[in-house]
PDB file of N, CA and C in Angstrom:
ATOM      1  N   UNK A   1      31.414  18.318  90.098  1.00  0.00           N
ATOM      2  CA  UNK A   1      30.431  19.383  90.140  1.00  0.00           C
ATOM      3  C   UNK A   1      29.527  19.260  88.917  1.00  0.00           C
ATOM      4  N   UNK A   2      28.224  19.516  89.286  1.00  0.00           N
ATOM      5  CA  UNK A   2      27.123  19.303  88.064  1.00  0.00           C
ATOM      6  C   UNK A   2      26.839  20.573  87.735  1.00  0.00           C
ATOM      7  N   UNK A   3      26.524  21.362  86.724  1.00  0.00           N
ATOM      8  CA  UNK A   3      26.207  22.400  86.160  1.00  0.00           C
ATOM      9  C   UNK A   3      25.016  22.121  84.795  1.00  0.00           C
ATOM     10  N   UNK A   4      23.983  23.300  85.421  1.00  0.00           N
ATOM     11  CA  UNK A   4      22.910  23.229  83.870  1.00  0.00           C
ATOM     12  C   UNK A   4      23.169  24.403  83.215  1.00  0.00           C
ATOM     13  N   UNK A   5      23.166  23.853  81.804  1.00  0.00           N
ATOM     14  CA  UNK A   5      23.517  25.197  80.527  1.00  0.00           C
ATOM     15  C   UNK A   5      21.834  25.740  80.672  1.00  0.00           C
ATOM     16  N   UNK A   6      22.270  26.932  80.301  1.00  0.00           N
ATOM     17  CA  UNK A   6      20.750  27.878  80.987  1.00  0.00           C
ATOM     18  C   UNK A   6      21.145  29.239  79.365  1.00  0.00           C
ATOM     19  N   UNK A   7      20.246  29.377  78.799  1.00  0.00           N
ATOM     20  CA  UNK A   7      20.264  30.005  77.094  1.00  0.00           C
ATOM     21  C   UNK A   7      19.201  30.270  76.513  1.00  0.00           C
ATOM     22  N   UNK A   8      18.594  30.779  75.423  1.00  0.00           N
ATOM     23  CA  UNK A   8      17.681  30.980  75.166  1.00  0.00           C
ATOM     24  C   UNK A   8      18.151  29.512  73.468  1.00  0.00           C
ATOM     25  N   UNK A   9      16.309  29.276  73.826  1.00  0.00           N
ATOM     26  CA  UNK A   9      16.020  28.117  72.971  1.00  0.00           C
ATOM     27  C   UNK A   9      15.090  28.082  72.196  1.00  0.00           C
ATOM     28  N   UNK A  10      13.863  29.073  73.161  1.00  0.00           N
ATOM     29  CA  UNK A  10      12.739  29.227  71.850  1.00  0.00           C
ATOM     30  C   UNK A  10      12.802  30.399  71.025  1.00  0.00           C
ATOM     31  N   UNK A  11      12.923  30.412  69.178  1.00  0.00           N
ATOM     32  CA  UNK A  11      12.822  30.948  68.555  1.00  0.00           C
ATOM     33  C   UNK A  11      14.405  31.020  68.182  1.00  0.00           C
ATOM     34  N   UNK A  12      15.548  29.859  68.292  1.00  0.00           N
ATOM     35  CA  UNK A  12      16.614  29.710  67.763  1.00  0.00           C
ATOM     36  C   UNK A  12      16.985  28.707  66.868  1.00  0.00           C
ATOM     37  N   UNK A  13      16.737  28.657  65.984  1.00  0.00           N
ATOM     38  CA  UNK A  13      16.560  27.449  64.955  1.00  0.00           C
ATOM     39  C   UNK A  13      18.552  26.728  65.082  1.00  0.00           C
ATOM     40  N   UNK A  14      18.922  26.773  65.602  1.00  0.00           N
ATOM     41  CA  UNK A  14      20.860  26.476  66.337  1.00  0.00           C
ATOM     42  C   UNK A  14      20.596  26.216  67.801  1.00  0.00           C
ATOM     43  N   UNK A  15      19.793  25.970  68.389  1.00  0.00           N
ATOM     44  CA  UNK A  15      19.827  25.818  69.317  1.00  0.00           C
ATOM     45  C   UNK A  15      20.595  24.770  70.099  1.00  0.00           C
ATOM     46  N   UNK A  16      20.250  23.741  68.849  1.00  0.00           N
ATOM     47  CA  UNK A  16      20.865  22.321  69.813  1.00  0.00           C
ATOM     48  C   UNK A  16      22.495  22.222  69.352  1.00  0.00           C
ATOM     49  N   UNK A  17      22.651  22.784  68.306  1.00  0.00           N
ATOM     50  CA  UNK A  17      24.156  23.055  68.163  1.00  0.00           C
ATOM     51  C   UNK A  17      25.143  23.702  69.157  1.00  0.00           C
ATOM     52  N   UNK A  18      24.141  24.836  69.473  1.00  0.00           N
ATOM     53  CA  UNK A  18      25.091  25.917  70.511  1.00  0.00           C
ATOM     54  C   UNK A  18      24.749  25.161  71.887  1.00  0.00           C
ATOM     55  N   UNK A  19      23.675  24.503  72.477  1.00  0.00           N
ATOM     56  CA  UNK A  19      24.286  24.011  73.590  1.00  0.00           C
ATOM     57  C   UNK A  19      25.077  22.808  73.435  1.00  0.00           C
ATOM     58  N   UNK A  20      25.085  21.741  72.475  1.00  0.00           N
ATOM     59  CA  UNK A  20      25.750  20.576  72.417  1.00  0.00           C
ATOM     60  C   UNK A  20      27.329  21.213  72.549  1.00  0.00           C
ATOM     61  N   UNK A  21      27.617  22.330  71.608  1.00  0.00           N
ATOM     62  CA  UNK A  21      29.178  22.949  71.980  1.00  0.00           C
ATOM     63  C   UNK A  21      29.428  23.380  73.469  1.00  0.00           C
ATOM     64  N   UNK A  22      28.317  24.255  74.012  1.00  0.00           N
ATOM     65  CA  UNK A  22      28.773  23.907  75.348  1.00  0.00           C
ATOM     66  C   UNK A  22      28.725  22.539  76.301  1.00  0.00           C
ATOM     67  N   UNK A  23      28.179  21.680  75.983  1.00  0.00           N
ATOM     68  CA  UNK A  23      28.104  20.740  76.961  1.00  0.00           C
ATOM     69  C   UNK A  23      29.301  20.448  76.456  1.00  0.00           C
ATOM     70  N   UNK A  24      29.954  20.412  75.423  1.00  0.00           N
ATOM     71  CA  UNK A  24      31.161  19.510  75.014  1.00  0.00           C
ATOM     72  C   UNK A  24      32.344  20.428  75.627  1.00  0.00           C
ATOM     73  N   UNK A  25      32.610  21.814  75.756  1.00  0.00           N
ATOM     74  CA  UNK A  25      33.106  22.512  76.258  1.00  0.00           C
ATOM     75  C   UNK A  25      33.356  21.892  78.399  1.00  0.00           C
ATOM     76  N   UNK A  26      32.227  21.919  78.705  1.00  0.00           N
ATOM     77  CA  UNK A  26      31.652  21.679  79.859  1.00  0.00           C
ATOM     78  C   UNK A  26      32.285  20.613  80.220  1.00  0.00           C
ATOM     79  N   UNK A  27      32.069  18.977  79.529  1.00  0.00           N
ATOM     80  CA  UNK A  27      32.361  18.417  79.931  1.00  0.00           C
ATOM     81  C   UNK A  27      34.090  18.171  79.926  1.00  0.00           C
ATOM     82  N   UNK A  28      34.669  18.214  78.695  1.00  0.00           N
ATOM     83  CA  UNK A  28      36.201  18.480  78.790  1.00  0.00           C
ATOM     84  C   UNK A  28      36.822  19.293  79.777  1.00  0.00           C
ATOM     85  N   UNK A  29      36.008  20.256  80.168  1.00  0.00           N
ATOM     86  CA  UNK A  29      36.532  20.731  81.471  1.00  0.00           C
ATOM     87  C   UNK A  29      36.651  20.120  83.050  1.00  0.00           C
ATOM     88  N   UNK A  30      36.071  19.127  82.442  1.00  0.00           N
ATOM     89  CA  UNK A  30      35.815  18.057  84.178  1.00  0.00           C
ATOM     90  C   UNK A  30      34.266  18.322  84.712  1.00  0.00           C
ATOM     91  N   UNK A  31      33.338  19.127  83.992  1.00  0.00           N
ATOM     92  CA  UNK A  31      32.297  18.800  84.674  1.00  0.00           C
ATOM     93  C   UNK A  31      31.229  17.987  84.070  1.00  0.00           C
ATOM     94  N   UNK A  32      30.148  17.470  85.255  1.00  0.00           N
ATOM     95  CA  UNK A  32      29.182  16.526  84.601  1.00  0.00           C
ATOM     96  C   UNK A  32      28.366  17.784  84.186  1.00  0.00           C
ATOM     97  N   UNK A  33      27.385  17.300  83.046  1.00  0.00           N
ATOM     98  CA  UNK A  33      26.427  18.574  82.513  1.00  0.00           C
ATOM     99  C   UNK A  33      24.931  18.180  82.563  1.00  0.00           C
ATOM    100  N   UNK A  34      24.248  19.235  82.749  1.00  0.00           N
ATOM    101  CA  UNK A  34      22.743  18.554  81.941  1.00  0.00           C
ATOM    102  C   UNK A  34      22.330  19.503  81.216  1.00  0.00           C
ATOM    103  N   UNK A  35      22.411  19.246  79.601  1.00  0.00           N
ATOM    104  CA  UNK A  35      21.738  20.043  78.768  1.00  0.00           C
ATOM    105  C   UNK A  35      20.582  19.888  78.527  1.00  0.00           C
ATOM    106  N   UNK A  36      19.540  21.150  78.789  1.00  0.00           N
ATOM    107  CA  UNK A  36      18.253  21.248  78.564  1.00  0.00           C
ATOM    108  C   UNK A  36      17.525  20.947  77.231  1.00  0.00           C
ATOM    109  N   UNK A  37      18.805  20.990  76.414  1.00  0.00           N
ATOM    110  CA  UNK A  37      18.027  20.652  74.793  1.00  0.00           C
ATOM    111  C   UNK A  37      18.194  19.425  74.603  1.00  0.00           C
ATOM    112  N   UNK A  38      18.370  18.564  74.988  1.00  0.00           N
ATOM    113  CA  UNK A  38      18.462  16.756  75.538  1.00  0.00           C
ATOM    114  C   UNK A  38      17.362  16.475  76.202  1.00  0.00           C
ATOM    115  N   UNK A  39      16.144  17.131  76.743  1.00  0.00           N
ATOM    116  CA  UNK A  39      15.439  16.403  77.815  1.00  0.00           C
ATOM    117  C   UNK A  39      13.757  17.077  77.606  1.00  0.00           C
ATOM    118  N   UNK A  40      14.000  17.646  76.443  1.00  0.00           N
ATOM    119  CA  UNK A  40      12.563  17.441  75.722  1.00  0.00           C
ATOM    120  C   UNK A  40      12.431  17.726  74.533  1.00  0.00           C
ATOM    121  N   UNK A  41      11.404  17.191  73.534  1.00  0.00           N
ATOM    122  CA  UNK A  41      11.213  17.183  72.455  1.00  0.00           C
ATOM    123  C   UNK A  41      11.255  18.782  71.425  1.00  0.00           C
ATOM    124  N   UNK A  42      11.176  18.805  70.589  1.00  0.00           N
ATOM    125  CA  UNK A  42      10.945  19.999  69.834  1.00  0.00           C
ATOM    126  C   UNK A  42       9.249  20.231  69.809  1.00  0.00           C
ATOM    127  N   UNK A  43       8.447  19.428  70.025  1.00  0.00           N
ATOM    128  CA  UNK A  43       7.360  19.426  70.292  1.00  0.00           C
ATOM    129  C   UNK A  43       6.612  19.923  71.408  1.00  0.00           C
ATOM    130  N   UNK A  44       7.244  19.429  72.103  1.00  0.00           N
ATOM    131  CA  UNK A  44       7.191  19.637  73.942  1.00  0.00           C
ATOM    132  C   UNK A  44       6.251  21.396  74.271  1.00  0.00           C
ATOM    133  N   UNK A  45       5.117  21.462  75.136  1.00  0.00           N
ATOM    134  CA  UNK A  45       4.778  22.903  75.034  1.00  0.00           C
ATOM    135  C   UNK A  45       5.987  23.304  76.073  1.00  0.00           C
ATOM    136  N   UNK A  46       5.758  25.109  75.948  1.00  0.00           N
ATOM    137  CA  UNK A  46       7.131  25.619  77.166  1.00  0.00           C
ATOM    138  C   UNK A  46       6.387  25.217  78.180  1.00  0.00           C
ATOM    139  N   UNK A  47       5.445  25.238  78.998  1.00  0.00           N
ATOM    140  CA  UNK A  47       5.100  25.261  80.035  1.00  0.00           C
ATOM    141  C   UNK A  47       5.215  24.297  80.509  1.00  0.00           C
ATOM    142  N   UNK A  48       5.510  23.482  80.004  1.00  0.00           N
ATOM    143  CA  UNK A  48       5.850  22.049  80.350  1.00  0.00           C
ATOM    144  C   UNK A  48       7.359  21.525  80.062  1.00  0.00           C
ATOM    145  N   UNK A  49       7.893  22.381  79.299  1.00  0.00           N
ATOM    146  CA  UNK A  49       9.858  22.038  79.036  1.00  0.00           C
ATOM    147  C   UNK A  49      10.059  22.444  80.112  1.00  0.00           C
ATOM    148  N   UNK A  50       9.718  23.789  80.998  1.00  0.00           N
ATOM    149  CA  UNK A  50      10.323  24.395  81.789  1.00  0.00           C
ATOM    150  C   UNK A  50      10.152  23.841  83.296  1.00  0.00           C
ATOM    151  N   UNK A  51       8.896  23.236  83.089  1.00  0.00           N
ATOM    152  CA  UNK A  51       9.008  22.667  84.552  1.00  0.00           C
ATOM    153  C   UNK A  51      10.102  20.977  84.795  1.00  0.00           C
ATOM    154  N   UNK A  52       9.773  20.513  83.302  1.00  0.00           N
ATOM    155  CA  UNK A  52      11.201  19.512  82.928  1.00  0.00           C
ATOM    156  C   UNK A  52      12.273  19.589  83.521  1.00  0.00           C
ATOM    157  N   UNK A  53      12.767  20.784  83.194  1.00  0.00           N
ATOM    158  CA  UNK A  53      14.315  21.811  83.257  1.00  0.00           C
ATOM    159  C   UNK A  53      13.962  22.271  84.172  1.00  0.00           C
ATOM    160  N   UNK A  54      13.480  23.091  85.019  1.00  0.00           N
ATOM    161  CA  UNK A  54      14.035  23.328  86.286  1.00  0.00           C
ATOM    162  C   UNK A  54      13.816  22.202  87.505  1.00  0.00           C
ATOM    163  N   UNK A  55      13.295  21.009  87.112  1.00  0.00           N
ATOM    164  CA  UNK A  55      13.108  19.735  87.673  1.00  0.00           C
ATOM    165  C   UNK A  55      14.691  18.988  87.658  1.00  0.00           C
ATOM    166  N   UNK A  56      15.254  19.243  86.598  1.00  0.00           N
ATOM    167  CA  UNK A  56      16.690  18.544  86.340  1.00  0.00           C
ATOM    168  C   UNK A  56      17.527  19.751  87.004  1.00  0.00           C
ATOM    169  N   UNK A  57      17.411  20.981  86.994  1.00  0.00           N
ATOM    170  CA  UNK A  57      18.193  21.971  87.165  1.00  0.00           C
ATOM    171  C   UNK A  57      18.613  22.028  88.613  1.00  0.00           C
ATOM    172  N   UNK A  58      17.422  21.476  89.209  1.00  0.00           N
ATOM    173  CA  UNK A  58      17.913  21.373  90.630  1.00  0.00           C
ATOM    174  C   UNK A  58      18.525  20.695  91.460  1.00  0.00           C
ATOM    175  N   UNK A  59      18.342  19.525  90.547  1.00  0.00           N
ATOM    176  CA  UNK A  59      20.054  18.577  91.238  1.00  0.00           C
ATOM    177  C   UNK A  59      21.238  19.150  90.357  1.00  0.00           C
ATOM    178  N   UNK A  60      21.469  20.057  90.027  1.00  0.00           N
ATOM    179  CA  UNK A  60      22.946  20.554  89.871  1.00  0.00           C
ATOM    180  C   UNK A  60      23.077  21.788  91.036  1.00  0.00           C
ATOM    181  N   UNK A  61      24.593  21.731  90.933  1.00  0.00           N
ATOM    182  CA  UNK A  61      25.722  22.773  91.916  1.00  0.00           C
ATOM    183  C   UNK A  61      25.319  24.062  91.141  1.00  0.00           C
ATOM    184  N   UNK A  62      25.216  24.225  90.136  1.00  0.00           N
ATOM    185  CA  UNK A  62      24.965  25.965  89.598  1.00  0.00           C
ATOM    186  C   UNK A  62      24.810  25.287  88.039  1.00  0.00           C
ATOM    187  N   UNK A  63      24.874  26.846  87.594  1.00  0.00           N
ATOM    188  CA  UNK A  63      24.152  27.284  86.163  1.00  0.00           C
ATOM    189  C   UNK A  63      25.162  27.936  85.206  1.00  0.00           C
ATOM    190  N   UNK A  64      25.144  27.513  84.162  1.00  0.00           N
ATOM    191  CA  UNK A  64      26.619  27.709  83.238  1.00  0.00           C
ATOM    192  C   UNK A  64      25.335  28.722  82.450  1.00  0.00           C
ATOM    193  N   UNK A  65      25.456  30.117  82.227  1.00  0.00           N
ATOM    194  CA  UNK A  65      25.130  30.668  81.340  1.00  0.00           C
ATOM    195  C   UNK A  65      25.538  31.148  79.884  1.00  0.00           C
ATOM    196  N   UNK A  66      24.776  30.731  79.365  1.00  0.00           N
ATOM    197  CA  UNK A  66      25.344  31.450  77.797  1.00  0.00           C
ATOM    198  C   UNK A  66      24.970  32.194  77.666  1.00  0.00           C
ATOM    199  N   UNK A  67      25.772  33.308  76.643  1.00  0.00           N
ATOM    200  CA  UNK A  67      25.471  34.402  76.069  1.00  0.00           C
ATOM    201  C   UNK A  67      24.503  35.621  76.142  1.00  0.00           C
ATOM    202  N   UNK A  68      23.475  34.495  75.521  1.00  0.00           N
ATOM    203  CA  UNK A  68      22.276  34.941  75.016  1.00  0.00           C
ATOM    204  C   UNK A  68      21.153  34.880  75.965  1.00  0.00           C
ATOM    205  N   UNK A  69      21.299  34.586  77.089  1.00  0.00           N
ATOM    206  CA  UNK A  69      20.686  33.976  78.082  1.00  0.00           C
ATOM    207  C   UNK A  69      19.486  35.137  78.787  1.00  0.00           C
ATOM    208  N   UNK A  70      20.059  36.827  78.648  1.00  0.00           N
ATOM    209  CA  UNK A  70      18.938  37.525  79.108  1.00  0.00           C
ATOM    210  C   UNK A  70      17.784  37.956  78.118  1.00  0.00           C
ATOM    211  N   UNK A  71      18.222  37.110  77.070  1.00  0.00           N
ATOM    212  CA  UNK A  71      17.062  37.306  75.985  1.00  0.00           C
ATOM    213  C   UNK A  71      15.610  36.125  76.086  1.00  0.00           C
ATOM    214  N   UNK A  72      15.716  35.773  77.002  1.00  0.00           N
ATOM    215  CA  UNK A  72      14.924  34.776  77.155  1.00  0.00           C
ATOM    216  C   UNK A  72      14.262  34.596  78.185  1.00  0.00           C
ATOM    217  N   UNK A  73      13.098  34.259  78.106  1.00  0.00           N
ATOM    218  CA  UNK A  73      12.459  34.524  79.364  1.00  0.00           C
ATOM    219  C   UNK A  73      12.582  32.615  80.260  1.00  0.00           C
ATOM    220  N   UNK A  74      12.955  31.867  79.677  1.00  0.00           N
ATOM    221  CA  UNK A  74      12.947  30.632  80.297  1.00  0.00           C
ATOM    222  C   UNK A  74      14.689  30.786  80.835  1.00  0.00           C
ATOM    223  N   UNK A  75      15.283  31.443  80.031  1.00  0.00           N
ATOM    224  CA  UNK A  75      16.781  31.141  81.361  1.00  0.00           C
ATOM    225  C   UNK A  75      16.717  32.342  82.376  1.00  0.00           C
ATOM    226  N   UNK A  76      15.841  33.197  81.876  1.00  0.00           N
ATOM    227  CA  UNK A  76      15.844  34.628  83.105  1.00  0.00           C
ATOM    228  C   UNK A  76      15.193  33.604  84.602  1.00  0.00           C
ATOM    229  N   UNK A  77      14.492  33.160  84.251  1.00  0.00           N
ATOM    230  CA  UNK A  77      13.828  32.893  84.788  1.00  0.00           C
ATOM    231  C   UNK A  77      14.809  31.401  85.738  1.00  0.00           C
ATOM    232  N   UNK A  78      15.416  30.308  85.046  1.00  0.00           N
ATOM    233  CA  UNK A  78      16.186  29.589  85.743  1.00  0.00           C
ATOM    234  C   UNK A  78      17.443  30.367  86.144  1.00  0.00           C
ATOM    235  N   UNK A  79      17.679  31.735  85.914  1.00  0.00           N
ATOM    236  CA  UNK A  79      19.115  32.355  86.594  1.00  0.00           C
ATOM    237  C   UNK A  79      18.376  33.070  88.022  1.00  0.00           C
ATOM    238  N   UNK A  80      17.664  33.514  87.846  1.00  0.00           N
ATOM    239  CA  UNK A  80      16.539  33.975  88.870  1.00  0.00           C
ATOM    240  C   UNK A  80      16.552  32.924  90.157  1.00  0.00           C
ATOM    241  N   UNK A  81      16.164  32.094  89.878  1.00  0.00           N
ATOM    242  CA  UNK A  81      15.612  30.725  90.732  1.00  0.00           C
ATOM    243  C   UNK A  81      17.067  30.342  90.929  1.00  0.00           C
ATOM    244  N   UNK A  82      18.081  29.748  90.324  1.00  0.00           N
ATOM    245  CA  UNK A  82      19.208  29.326  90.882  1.00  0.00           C
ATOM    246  C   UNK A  82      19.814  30.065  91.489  1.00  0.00           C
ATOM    247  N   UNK A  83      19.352  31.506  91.576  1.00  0.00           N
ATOM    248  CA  UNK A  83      20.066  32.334  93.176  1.00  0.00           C
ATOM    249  C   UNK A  83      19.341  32.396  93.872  1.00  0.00           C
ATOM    250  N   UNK A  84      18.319  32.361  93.733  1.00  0.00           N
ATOM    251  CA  UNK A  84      16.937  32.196  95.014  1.00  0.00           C
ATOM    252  C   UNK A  84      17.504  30.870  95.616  1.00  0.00           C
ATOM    253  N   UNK A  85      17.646  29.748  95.498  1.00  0.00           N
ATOM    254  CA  UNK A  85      18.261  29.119  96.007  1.00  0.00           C
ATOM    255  C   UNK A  85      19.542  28.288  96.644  1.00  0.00           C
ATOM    256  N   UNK A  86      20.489  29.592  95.986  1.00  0.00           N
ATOM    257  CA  UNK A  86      22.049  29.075  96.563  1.00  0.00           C
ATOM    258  C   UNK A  86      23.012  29.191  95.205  1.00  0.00           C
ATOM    259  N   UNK A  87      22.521  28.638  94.374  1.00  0.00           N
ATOM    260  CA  UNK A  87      23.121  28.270  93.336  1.00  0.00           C
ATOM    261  C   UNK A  87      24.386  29.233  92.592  1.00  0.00           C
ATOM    262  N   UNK A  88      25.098  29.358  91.800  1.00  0.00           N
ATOM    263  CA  UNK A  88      26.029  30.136  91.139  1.00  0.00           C
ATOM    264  C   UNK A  88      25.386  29.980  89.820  1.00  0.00           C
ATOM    265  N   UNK A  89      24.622  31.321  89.737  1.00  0.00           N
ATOM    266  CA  UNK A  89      24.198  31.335  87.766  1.00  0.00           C
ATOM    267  C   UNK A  89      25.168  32.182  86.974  1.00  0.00           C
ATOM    268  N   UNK A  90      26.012  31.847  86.557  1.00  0.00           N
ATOM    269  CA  UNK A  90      26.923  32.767  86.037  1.00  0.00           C
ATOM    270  C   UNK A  90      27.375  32.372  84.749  1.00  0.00           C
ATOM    271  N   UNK A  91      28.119  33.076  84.003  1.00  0.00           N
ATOM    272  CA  UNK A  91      28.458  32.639  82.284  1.00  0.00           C
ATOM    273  C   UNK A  91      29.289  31.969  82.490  1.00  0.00           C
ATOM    274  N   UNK A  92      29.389  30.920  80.894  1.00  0.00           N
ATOM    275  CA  UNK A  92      29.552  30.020  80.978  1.00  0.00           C
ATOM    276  C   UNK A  92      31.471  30.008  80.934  1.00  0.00           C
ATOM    277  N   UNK A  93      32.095  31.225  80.628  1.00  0.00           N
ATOM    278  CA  UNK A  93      33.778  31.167  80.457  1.00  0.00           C
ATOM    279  C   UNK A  93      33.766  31.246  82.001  1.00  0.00           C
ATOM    280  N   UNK A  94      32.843  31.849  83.203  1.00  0.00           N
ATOM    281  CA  UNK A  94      33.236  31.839  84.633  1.00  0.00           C
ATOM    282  C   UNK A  94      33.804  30.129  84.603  1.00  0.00           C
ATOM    283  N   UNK A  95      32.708  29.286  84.036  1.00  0.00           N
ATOM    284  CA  UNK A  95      32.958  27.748  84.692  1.00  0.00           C
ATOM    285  C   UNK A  95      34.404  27.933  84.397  1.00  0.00           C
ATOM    286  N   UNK A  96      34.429  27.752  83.312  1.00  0.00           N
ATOM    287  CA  UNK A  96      35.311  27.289  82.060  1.00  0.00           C
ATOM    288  C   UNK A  96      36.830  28.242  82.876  1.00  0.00           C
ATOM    289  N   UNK A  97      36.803  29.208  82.928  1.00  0.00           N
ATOM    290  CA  UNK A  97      38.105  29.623  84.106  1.00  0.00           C
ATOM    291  C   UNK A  97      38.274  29.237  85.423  1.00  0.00           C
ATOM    292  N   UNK A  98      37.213  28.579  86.042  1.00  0.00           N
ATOM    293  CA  UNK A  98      37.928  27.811  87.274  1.00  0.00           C
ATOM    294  C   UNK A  98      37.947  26.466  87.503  1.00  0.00           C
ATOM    295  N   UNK A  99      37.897  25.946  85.991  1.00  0.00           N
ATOM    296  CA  UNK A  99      37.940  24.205  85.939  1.00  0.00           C
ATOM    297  C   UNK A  99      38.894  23.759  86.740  1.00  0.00           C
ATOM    298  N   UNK A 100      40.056  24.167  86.765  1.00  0.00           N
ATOM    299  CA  UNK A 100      41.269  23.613  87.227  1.00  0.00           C
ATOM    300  C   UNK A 100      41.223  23.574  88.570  1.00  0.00           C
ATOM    301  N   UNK A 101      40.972  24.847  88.981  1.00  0.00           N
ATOM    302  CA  UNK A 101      40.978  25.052  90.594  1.00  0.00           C
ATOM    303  C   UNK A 101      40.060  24.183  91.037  1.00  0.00           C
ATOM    304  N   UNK A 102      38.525  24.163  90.543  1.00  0.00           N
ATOM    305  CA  UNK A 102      37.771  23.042  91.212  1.00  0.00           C
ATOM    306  C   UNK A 102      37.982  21.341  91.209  1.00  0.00           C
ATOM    307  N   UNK A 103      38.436  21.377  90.022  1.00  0.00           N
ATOM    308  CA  UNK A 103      39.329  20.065  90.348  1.00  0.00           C
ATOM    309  C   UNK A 103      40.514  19.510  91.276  1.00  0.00           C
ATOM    310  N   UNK A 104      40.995  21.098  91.637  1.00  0.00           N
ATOM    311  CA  UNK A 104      41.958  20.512  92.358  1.00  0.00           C
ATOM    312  C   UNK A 104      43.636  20.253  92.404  1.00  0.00           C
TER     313      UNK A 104
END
């Protein structure tokens, strides 16, 4: 199962710390990940990260949310859209408690 970490990023100077801990979380749990702070620059405008990220977001099974995630208008916005289309946007201890079972 693929899952995107979905968080707030602009205006967090930790950003790439706190998702790199979840992807590392993520992946020890058995899943593949795609972290959004991997797939564009610090430079990058939003209007253009976001169409990045929800470009990658959509070949995953659902959305690992963090925390901080309704503070932001770029993961409101990918938790929004990943139930508009099927997806499971939910926090990120949901994954993290049914690793086992989805494995199997």
């Amino acid at each position: 199962m693929k899952l995107y970490i979905s968080g707030k990023i602009t205006g967090d100077k930790n950003y790439r710390k706190k998702f790199a801990a979840a992807e590392k979380h993520l992946i020890n749990a058995g899943y593949e990940v795609v972290n959004p702070a991997k797939l564009c620059g610090a430079d990058t405008d939003w209007n253009k990260a976001m169409r990045i990220c929800i470009k990658a977001m959509m070949d995953c099974d659902g959305v690992a949310l963090l925390g901080d995630w309704k503070n932001s208008t770029g993961a409101r916005t990918e938790h929004d859209l990943g139930l508009d289309v099927g997806m499971q946007a939910v926090p990120i201890w949901y994954w993290l408690g049914r690793a086992s079972e989805l494995r199997g």
